[in-house]
Structure formats: structure tokens, C-alpha cells
C-alpha atoms as a PDB file:
ATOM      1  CA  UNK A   1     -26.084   1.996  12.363  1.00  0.00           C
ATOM      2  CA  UNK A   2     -22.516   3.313  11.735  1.00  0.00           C
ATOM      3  CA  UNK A   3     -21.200   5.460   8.911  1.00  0.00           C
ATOM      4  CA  UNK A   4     -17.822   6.160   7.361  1.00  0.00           C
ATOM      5  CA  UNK A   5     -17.274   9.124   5.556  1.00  0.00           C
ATOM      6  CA  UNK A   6     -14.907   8.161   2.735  1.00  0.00           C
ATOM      7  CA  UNK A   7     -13.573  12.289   2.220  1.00  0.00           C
ATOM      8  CA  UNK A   8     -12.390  13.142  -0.813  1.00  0.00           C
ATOM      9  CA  UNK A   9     -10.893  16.790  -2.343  1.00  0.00           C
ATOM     10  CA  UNK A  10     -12.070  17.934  -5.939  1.00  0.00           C
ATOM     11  CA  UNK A  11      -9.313  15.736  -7.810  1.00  0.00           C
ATOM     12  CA  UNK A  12     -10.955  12.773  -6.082  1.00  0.00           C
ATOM     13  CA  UNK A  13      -8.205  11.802  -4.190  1.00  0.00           C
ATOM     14  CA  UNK A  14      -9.122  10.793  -0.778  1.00  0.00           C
ATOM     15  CA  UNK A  15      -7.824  13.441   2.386  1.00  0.00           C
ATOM     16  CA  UNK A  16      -9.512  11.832   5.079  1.00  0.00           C
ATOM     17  CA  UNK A  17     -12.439   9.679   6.346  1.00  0.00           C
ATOM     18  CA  UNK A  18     -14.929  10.082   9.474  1.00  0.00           C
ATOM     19  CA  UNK A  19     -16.321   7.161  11.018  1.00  0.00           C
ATOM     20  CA  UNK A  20     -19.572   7.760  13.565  1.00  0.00           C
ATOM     21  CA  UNK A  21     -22.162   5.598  15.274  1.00  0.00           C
ATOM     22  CA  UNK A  22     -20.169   2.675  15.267  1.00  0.00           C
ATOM     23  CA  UNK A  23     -19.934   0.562  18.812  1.00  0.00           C
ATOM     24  CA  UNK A  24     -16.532  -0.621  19.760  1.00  0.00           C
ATOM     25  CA  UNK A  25     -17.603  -3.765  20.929  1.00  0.00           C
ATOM     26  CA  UNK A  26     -18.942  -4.923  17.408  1.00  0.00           C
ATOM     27  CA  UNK A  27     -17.432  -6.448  14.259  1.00  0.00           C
ATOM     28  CA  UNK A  28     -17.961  -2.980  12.037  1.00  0.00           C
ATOM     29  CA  UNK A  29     -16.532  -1.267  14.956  1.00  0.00           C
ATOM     30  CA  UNK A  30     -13.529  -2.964  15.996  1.00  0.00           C
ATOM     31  CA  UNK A  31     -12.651  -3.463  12.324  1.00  0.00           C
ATOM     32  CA  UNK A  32     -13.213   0.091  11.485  1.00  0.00           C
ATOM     33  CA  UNK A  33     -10.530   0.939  14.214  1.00  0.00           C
ATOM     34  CA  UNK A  34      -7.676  -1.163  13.273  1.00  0.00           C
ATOM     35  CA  UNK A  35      -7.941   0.060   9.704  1.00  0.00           C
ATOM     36  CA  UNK A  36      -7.956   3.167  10.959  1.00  0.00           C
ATOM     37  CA  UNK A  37      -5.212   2.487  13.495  1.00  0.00           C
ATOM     38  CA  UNK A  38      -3.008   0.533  11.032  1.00  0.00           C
ATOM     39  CA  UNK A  39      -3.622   3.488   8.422  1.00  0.00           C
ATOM     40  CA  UNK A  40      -2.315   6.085  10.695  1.00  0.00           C
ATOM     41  CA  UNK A  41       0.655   3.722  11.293  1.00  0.00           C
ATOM     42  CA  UNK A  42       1.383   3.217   7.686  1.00  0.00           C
ATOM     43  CA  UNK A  43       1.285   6.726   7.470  1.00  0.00           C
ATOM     44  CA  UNK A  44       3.655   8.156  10.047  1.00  0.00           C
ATOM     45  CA  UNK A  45       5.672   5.532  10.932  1.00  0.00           C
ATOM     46  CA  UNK A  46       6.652   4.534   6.919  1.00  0.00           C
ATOM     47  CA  UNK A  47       5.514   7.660   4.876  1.00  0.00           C
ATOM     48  CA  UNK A  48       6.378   9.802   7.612  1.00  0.00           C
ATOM     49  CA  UNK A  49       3.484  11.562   6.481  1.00  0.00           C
ATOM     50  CA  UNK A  50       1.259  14.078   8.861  1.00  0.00           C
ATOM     51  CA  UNK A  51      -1.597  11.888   9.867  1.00  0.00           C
ATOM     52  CA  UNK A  52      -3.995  13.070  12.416  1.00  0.00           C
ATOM     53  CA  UNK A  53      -6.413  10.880  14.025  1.00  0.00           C
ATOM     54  CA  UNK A  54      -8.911  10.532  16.724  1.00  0.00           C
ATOM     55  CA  UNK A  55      -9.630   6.918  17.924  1.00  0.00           C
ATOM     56  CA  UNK A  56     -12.746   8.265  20.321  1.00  0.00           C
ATOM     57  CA  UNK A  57     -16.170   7.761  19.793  1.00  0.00           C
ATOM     58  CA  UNK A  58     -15.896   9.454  16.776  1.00  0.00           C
ATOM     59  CA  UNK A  59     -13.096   8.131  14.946  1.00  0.00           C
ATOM     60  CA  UNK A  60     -11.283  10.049  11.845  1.00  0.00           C
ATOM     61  CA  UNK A  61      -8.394  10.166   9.688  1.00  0.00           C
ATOM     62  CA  UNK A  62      -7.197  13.382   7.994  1.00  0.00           C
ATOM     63  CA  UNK A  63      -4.031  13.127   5.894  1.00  0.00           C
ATOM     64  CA  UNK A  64      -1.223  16.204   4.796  1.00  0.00           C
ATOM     65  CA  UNK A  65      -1.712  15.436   0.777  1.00  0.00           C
ATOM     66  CA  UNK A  66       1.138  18.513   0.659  1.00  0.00           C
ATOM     67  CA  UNK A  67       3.759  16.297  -1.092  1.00  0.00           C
ATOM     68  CA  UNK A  68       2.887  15.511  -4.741  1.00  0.00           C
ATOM     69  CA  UNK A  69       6.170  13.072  -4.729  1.00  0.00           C
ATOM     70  CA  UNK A  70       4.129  10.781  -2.702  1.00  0.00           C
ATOM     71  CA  UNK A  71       0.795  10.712  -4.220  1.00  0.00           C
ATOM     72  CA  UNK A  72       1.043   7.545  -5.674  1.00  0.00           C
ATOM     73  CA  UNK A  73       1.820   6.160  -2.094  1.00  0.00           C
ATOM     74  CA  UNK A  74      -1.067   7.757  -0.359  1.00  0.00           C
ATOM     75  CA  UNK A  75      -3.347   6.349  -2.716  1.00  0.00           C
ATOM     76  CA  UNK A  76      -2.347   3.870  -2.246  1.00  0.00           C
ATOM     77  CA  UNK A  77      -2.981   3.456   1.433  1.00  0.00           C
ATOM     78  CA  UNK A  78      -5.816   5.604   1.380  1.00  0.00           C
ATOM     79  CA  UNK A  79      -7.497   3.440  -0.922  1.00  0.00           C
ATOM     80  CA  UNK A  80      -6.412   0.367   0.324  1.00  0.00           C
ATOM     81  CA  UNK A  81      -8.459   1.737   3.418  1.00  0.00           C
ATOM     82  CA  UNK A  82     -11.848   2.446   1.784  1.00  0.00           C
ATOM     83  CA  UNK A  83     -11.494  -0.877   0.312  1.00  0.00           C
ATOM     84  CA  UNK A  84     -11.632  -2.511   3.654  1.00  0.00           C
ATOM     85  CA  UNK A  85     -14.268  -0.434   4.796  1.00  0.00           C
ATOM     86  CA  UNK A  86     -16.456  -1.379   2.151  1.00  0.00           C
ATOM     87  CA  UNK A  87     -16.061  -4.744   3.088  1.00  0.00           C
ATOM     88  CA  UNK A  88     -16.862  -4.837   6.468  1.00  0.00           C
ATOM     89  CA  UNK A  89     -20.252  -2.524   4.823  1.00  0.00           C
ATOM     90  CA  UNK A  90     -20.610  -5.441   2.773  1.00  0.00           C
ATOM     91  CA  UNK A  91     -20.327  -8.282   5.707  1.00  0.00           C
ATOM     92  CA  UNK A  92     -22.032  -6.281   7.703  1.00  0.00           C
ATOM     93  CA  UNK A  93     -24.773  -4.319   5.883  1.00  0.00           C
ATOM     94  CA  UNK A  94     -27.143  -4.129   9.059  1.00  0.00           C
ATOM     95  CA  UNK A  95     -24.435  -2.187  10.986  1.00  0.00           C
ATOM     96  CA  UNK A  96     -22.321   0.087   8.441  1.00  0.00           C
ATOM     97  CA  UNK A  97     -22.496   2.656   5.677  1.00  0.00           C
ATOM     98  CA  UNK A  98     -19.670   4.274   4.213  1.00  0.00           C
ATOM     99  CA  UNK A  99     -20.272   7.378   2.067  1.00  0.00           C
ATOM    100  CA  UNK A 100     -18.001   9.007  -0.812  1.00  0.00           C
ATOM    101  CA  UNK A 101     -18.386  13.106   0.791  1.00  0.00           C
ATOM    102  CA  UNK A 102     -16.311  16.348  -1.476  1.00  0.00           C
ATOM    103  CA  UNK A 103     -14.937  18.415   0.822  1.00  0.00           C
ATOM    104  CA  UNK A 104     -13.140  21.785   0.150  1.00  0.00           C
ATOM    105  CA  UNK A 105     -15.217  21.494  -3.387  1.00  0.00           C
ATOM    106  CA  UNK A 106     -16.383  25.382  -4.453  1.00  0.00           C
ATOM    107  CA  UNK A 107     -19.272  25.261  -6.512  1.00  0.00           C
ATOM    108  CA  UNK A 108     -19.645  28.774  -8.347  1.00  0.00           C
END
């Protein structure tokens, strides 16, 4: 079974996702990487915002959040991406999980 790894920071905002497990000759997993794909696009070719990304076996996402004058925007998109992975989850509930994870959360 594959996983996503929906990453968010301690204001909730997403920074990133991880997806694992996930064959690339499946539904989950060819879906998984175009969103992915077309989210990295969205975000450096229009935002021209520092994306990096891994399209391997393990496929992730990891986004500069650095400019508050485009939060809105990368919400946006972000979102728009979790949306679509919870989707395919939902068509394809045999194959894929996706998972809200804190990172960079302190707990004192």
C-alpha cells in the first residue's frame, strides 16, 4: 500500500508532502506523480517559487513558504494538491493512504 505524507508546519499550512510505497505502473501511482509533477510546475514555472522535488521511488515535494506576499497562492496550490490526493485515496482505498504529519512543531 502507498502513503502520502500531507506535511504541514505549526500554522497548518502545508510545506511539503512525501509520497512512498506507491508503484508507478498503478492508478495511485501514476496519479500521485502528475500531481506532484504539475505542482512543482505551478510552482516554479508561475510562482517562481523554490520547489524541490524528487520524482524517484520516493517521491516528495518541499516548498520555500519564505514569502508571506504569496501565501494565499501557495495555499492555494498546495491544497489544491492534497485535495487530489485524497481522491485518488478515496478511488483507490486498497492502494493509498495519505496522512496529515507536523513537522518543525516543538512541543515544550
Amino acid at each position: 500500500m502507498g502513503e502520502i505524507l500531507v506535511q504541514r508546519d505549526e500554522t497548518n499550512h502545508i510545506v511539503g508532502f512525501v509520497a512512498r510505497g506507491l508503484s508507478p505502473d498503478t492508478l495511485p501511482g501514476i496519479g500521485v506523480f502528475q500531481l506532484l509533477r504539475a505542482g512543482s510546475a505551478a510552482l516554479t514555472d508561475y510562482l517562481h517559487v523554490q520547489a524541490e522535488s524528487s520524482l524517484s521511488e520516493e517521491m516528495d515535494l518541499v516548498v520555500d513558504r519564505s514569502d508571506p506576499h504569496l501565501a494565499r497562492e501557495l495555499d492555494a496550490v498546495l491544497e489544491t494538491l492534497a485535495i487530489g490526493f485524497r481522491l485518488l485515496e478515496r478511488d483507490c482505498p486498497d492502494d493509498l493512504v495519505v496522512h496529515d504529519a507536523a513537522v518543525g512543531v516543538e512541543v515544550l
